[in-house]
Protein backbone atom coordinates (compact mmCIF):
# COMPACT_ATOMS: atom_id res chain seq x y z
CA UNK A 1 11.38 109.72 112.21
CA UNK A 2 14.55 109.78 110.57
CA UNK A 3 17.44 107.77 111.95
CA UNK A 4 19.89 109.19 114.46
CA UNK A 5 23.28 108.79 114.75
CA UNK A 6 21.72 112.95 113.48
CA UNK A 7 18.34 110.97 111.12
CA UNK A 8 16.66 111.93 112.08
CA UNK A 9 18.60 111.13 108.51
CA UNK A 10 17.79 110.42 108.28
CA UNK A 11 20.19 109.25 106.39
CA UNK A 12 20.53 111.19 109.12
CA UNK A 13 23.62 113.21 108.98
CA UNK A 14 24.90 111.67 112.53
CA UNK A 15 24.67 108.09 110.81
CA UNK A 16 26.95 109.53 107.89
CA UNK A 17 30.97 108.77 108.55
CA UNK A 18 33.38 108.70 106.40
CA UNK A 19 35.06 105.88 105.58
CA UNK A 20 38.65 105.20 105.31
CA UNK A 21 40.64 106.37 102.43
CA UNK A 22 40.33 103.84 99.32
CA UNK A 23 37.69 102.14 100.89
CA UNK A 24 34.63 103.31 99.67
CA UNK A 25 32.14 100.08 99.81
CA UNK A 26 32.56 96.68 99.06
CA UNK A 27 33.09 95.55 95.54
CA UNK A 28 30.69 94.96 93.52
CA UNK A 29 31.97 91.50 91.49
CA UNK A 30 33.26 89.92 94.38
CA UNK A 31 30.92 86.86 95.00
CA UNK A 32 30.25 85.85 98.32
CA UNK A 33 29.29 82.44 99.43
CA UNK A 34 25.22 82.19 100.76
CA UNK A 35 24.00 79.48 102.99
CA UNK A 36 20.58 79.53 101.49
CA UNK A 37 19.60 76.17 102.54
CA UNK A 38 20.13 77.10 106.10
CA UNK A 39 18.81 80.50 105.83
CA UNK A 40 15.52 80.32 103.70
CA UNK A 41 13.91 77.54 106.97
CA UNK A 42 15.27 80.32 109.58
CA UNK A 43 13.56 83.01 107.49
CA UNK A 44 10.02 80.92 106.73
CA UNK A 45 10.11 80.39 110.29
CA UNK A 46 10.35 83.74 111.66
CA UNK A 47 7.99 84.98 109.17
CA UNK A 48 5.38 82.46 110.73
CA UNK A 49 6.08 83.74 114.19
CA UNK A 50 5.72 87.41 113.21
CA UNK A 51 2.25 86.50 111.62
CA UNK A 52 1.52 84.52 114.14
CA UNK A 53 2.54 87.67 117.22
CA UNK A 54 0.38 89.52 114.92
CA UNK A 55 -2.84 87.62 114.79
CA UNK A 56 -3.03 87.36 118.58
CA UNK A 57 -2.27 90.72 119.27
CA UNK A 58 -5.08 91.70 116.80
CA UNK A 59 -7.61 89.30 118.99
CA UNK A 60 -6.14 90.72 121.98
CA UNK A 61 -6.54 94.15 121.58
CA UNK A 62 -9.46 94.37 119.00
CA UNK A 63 -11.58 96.68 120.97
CA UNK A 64 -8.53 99.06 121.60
CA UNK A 65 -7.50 98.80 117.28
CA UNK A 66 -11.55 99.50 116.76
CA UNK A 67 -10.81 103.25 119.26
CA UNK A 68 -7.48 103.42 117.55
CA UNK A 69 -9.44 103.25 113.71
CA UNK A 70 -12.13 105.71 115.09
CA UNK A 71 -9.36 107.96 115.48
CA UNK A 72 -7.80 107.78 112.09
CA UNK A 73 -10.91 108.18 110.89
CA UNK A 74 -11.56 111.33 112.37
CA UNK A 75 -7.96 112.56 111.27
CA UNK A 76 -7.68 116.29 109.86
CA UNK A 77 -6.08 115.87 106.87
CA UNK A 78 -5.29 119.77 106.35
CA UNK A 79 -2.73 119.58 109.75
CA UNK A 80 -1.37 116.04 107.66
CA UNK A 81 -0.68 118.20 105.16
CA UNK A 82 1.00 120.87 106.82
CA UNK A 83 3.04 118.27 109.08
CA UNK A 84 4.22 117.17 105.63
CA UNK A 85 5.64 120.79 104.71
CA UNK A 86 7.31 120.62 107.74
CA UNK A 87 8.91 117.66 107.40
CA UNK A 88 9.97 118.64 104.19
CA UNK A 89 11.62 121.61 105.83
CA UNK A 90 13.30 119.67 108.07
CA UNK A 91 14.95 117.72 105.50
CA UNK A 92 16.04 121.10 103.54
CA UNK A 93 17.95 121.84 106.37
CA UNK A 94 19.98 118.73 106.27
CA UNK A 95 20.36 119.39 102.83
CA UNK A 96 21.46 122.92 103.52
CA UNK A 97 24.18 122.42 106.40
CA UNK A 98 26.09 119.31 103.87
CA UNK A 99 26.55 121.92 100.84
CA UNK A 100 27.29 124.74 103.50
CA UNK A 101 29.99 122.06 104.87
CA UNK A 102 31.29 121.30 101.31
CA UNK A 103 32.37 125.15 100.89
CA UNK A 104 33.36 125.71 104.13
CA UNK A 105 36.17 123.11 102.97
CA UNK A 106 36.46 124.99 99.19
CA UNK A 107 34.06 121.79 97.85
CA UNK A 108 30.53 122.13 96.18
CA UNK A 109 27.29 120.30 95.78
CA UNK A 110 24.09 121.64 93.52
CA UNK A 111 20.95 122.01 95.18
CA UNK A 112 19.28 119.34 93.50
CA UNK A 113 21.89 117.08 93.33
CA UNK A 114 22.80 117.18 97.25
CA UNK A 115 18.99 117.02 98.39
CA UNK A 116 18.31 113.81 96.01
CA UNK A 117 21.26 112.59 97.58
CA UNK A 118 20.20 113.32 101.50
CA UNK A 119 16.51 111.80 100.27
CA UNK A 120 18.36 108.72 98.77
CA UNK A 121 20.70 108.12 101.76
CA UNK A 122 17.86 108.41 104.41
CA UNK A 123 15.78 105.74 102.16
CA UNK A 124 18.47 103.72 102.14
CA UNK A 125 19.40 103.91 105.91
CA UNK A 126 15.65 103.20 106.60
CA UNK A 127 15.11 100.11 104.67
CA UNK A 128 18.31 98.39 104.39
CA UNK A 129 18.33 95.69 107.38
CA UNK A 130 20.90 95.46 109.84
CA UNK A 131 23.67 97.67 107.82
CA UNK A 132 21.30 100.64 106.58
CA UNK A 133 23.58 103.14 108.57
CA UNK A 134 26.90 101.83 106.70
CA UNK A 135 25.43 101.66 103.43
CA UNK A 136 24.03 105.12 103.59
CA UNK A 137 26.91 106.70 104.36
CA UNK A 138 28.96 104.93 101.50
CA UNK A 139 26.47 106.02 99.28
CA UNK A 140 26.10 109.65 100.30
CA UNK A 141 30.23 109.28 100.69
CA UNK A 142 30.55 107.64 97.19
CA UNK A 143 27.59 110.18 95.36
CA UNK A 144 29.37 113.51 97.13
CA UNK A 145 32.69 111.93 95.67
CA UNK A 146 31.33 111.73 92.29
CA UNK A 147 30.55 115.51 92.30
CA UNK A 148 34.12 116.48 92.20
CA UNK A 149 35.20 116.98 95.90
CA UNK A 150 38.32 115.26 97.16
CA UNK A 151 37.60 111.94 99.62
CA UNK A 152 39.24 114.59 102.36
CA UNK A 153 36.26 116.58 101.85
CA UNK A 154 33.53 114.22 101.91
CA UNK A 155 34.54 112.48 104.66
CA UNK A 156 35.59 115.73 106.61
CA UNK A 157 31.56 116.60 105.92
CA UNK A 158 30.25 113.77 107.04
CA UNK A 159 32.25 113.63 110.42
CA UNK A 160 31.14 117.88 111.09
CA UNK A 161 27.39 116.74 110.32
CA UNK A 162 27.07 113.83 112.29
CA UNK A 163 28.86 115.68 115.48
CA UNK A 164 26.65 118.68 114.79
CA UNK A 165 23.45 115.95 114.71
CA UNK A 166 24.50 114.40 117.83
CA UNK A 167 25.66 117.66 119.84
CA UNK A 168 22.13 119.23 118.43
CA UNK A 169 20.16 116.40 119.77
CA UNK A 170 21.83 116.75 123.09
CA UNK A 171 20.57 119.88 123.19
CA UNK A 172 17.02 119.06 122.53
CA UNK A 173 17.06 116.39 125.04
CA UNK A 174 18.42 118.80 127.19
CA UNK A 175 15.93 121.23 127.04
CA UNK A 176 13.09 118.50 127.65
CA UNK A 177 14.49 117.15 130.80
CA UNK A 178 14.92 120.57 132.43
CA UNK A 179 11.44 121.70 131.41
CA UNK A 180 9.88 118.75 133.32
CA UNK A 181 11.05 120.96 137.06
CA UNK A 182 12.21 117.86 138.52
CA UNK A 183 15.43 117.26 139.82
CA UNK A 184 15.71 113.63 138.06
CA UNK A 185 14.78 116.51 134.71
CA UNK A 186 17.64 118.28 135.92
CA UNK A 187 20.05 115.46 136.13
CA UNK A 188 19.03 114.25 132.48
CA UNK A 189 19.48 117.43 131.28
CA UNK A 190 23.22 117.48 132.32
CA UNK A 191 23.91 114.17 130.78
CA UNK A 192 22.52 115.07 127.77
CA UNK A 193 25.01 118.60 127.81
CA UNK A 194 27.39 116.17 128.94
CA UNK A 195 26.14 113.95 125.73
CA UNK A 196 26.50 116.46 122.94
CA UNK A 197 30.03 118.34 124.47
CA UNK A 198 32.51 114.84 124.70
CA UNK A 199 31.88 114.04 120.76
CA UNK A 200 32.64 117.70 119.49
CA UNK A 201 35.81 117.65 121.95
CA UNK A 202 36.85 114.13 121.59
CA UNK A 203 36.56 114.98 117.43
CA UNK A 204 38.62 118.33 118.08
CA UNK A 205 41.39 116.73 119.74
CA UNK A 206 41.53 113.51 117.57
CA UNK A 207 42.13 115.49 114.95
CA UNK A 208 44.07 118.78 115.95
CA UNK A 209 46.15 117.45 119.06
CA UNK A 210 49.27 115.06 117.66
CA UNK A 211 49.40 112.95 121.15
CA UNK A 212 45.63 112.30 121.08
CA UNK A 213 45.52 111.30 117.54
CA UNK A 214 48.49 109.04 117.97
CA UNK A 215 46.97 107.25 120.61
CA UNK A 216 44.07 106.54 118.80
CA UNK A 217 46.15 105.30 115.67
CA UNK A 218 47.92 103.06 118.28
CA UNK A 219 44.61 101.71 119.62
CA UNK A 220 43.27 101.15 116.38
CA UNK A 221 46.57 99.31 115.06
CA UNK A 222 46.18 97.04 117.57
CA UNK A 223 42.38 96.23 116.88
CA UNK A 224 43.46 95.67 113.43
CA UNK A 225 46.38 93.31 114.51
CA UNK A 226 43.66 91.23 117.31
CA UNK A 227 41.28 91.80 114.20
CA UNK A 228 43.34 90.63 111.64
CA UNK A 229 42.95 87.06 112.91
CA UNK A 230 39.56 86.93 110.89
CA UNK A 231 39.56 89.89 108.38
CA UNK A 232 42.32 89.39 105.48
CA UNK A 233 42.37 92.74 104.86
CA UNK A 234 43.30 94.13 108.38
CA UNK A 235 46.33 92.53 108.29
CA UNK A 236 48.12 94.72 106.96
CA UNK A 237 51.32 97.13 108.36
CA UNK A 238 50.16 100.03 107.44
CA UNK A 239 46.45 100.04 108.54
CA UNK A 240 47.90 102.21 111.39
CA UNK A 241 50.01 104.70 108.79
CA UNK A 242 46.74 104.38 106.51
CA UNK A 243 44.32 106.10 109.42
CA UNK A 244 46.99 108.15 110.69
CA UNK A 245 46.98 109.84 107.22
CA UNK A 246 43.10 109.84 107.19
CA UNK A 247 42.97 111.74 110.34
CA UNK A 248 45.85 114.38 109.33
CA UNK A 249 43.47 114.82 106.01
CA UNK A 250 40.74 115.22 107.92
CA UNK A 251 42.94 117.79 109.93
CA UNK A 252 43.83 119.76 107.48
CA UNK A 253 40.21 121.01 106.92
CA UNK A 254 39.42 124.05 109.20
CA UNK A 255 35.41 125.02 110.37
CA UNK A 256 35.08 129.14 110.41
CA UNK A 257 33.10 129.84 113.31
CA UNK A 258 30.27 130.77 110.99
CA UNK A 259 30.05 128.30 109.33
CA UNK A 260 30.50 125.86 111.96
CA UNK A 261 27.28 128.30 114.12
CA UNK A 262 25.27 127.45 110.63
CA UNK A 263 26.05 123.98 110.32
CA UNK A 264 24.40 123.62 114.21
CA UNK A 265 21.72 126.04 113.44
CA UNK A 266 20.53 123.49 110.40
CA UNK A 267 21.12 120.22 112.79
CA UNK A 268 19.46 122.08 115.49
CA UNK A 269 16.43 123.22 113.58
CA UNK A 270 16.01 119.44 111.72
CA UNK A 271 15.39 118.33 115.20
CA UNK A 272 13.18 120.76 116.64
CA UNK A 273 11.02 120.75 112.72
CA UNK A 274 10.74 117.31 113.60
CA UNK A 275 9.62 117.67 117.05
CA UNK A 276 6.95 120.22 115.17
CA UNK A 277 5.99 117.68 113.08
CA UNK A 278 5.22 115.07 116.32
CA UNK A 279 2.76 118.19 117.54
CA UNK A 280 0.90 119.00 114.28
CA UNK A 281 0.45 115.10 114.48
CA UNK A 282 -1.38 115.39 117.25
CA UNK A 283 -3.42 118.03 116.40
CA UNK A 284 -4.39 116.34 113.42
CA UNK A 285 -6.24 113.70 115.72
CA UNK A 286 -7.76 115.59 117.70
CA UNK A 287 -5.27 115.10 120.99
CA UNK A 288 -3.62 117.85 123.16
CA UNK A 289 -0.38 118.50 122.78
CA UNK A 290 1.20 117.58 126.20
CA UNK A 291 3.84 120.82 125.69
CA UNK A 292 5.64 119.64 129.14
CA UNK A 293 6.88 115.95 128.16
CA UNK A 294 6.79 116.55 124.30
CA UNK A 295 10.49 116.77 123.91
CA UNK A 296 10.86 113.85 125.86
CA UNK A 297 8.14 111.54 124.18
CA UNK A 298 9.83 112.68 120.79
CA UNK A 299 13.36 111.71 121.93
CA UNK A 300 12.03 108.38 123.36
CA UNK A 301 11.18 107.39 119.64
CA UNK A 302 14.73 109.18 118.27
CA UNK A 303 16.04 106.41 120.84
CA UNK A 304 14.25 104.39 119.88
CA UNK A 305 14.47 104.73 115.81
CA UNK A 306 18.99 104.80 116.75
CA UNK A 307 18.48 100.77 118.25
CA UNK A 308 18.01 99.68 114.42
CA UNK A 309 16.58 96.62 115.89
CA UNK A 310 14.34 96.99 112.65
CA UNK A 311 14.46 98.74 109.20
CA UNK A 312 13.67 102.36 109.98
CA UNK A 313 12.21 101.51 113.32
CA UNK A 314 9.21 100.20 112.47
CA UNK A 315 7.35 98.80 115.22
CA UNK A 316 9.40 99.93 117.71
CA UNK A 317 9.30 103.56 117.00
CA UNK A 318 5.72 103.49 117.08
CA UNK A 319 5.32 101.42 120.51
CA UNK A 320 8.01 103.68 122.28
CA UNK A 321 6.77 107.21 120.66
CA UNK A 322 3.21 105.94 121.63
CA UNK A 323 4.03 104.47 125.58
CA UNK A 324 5.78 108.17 125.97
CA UNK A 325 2.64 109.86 125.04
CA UNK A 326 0.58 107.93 127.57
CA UNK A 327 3.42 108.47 130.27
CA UNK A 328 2.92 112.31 129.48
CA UNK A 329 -0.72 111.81 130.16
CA UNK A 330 -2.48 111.36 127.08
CA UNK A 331 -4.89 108.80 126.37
CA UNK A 332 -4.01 105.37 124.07
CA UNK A 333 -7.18 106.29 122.06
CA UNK A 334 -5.82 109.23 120.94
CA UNK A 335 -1.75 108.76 121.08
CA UNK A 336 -1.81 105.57 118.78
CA UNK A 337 -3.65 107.39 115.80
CA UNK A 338 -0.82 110.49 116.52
CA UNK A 339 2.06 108.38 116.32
CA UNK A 340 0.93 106.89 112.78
CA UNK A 341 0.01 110.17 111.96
CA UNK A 342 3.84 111.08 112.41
CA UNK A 343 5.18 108.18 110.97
CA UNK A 344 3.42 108.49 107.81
CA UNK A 345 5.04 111.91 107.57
CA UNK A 346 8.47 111.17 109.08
CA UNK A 347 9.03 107.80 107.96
CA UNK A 348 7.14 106.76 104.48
CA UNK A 349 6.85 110.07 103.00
CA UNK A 350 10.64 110.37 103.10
CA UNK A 351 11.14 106.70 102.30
CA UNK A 352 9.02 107.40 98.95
CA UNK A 353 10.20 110.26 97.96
CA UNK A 354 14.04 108.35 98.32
CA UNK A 355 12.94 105.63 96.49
CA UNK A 356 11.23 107.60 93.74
CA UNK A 357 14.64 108.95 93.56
CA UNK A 358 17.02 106.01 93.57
CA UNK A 359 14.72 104.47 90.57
CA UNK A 360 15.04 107.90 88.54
CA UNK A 361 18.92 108.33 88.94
CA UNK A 362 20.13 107.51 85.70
CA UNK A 363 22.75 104.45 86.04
CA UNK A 364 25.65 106.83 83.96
CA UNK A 365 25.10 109.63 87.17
CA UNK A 366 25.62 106.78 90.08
CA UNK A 367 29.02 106.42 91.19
CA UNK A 368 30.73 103.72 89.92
CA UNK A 369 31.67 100.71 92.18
CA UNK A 370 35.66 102.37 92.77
CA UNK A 371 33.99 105.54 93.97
CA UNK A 372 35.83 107.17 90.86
CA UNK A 373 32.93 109.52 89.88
CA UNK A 374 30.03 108.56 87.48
CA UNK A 375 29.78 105.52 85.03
């Protein structure tokens, strides 16, 4: 599962947001101060813990990982396959809605170049601890950069996408609350409309309405000044003058209502190829696919996968994805195997395929530490 914040992807495109103006990552010579003596005794120790969780849930639940391994084993590797293809898919259409956003604002991206960069970002948002959401989007932000469209642009993108990502998923979630006929079904389902609307409108006015955006300058001027106290480089006069500038940039772009339906046709299908990729997962071992909570069990891992409380998820993806399945009614024998199933698609196929790419970018095509374009 990609992350959310779209992910998906992932680097999702939800997780991508631009940054401000002339602040495109951190620089790269600047040495910074590590308390390795302190750190490396923290780290030993919590690796000794984690092995430690691990060996006694392995004695624990040795007769459950023996039904869970029967099920692998019976795994049918031609669904795998095709749950691969439409992963794959799913990604294309990521790929598809950021060079559809690039024109919309008289920008461009090749087809290779922008889906080794949407492979690279999500690989980079899954593995990177803690920060993998900010360092994908300066990397997709710096790498879009570097193909010739103006910082405006970019970051213009990157704001559409991950509105469209997190308006789509409302949607989604949406649909799989009201399917369940309850009135508790119902009630999610409005929050989730209620989810995906404020975002698109609180974006819209933000950057169209003067009084709203000046508001938000004002609040953020005074975060920086409160701020300031601890980060040099927020106090500053004109951090206020500096995002008031971004926004009117930002502004200036305008979203046909084609291209803006196309851009939440692509987030929209991502999602719902993912969710297809969840039921081809089951399939593959064997399970039924429990059609009434499916949307839900998928969205408790998409949750799940946003908390970042680990790199990409892992662990507690797979525990919430697989708890959902056995809430909708399907056996732990058969929901465990389905949820590795998926990950192996969702999660380390992409994450392989991003890293494959990230080694085989030559160094004179990344973008240089300013952001200025290629080495």
């Amino acid at each position: 599962m990609r992350s959310t914040d779209g992910d998906h992807g992932v680097v999702s495109p939800e997780e991508g947001q631009p940054l401000p103006a002339g602040q495109l990552s951190a620089p790269d010579d600047v040495p910074v101060a590590q308390p390795a003596g302190r750190r490396r005794p923290l780290g030993l120790l919590l690796r000794v813990l984690l092995g430690l969780v691990a060996v006694a849930l392995v004695v624990v639940f040795r007769h459950r990982i023996a039904e869970w391994w029967d099920g692998l084993v019976g795994v049918a590797w031609k669904w795998v396959l095709l749950a691969a293809v439409v992963q794959l898919l799913s990604m294309q259409c990521l790929v598809q809605q950021q060079r559809g956003l690039l024109r919309a604002g008289g920008g461009s991206a090749p087809l290779g170049s922008a889906t080794s960069i949407i492979y690279a970002g999500n690989t980079i948002s899954a593995t990177v601890p803690v920060a993998g959401a900010a360092a994908s989007a300066a990397y997709t932000y710096r790498r879009l950069h570097a193909l010739g469209n103006s910082t405006g642009l970019v970051g213009w993108a990157l704001a559409v996408s991950g509105i469209a990502a997190t308006a789509s998923l409302a949607v989604v979630l949406a649909v799989g609350s009201a399917v369940t006929g309850s009135l508790m079904g119902a009630l999610g389902a409005f929050l989730a409309t209620v989810a995906g609307v404020v975002p698109v409108v609180g974006l819209v006015l933000v950057l169209r309405h003067g009084p709203t955006r000046a508001v938000v300058v004002r609040w953020v001027s005074r975060a920086a000044a409160v701020l300031g106290r601890w980060v040099p480089a927020l106090r500053s006069d004109r951090v206020g003058l500096r995002v008031d500038e971004l926004l009117s940039s930002l502004g200036s772009f305008r979203l046909s209502p084609l291209a803006g339906s196309a851009a939440g046709s692509y987030a929209l299908a991502n999602w719902v190829l993912d969710v297809a990729t969840l039921a081809l997962a089951l399939v593959a071992v064997g399970a039924p696919v429990p059609w009434q909570g499916l949307l839900l069990a998928w969205a408790a891992g998409a949750l799940a996968s946003s908390a970042r409380l680990t790199p990409g998820g892992i662990g507690v993806v797979e525990t919430a994805l697989a708890s959902a399945l056995v809430a909708a009614g399907l056996p732990a024998s058969q929901a465990v195997p389905a949820v590795l199933v998926y990950r192996l698609v969702s999660l380390w196929l992409l994450v392989g395929i991003g890293a494959l790419v990230l080694v085989a970018t030559p160094a004179s095509r990344r973008p240089s530490p300013d952001g200025a374009g290629p080495e």
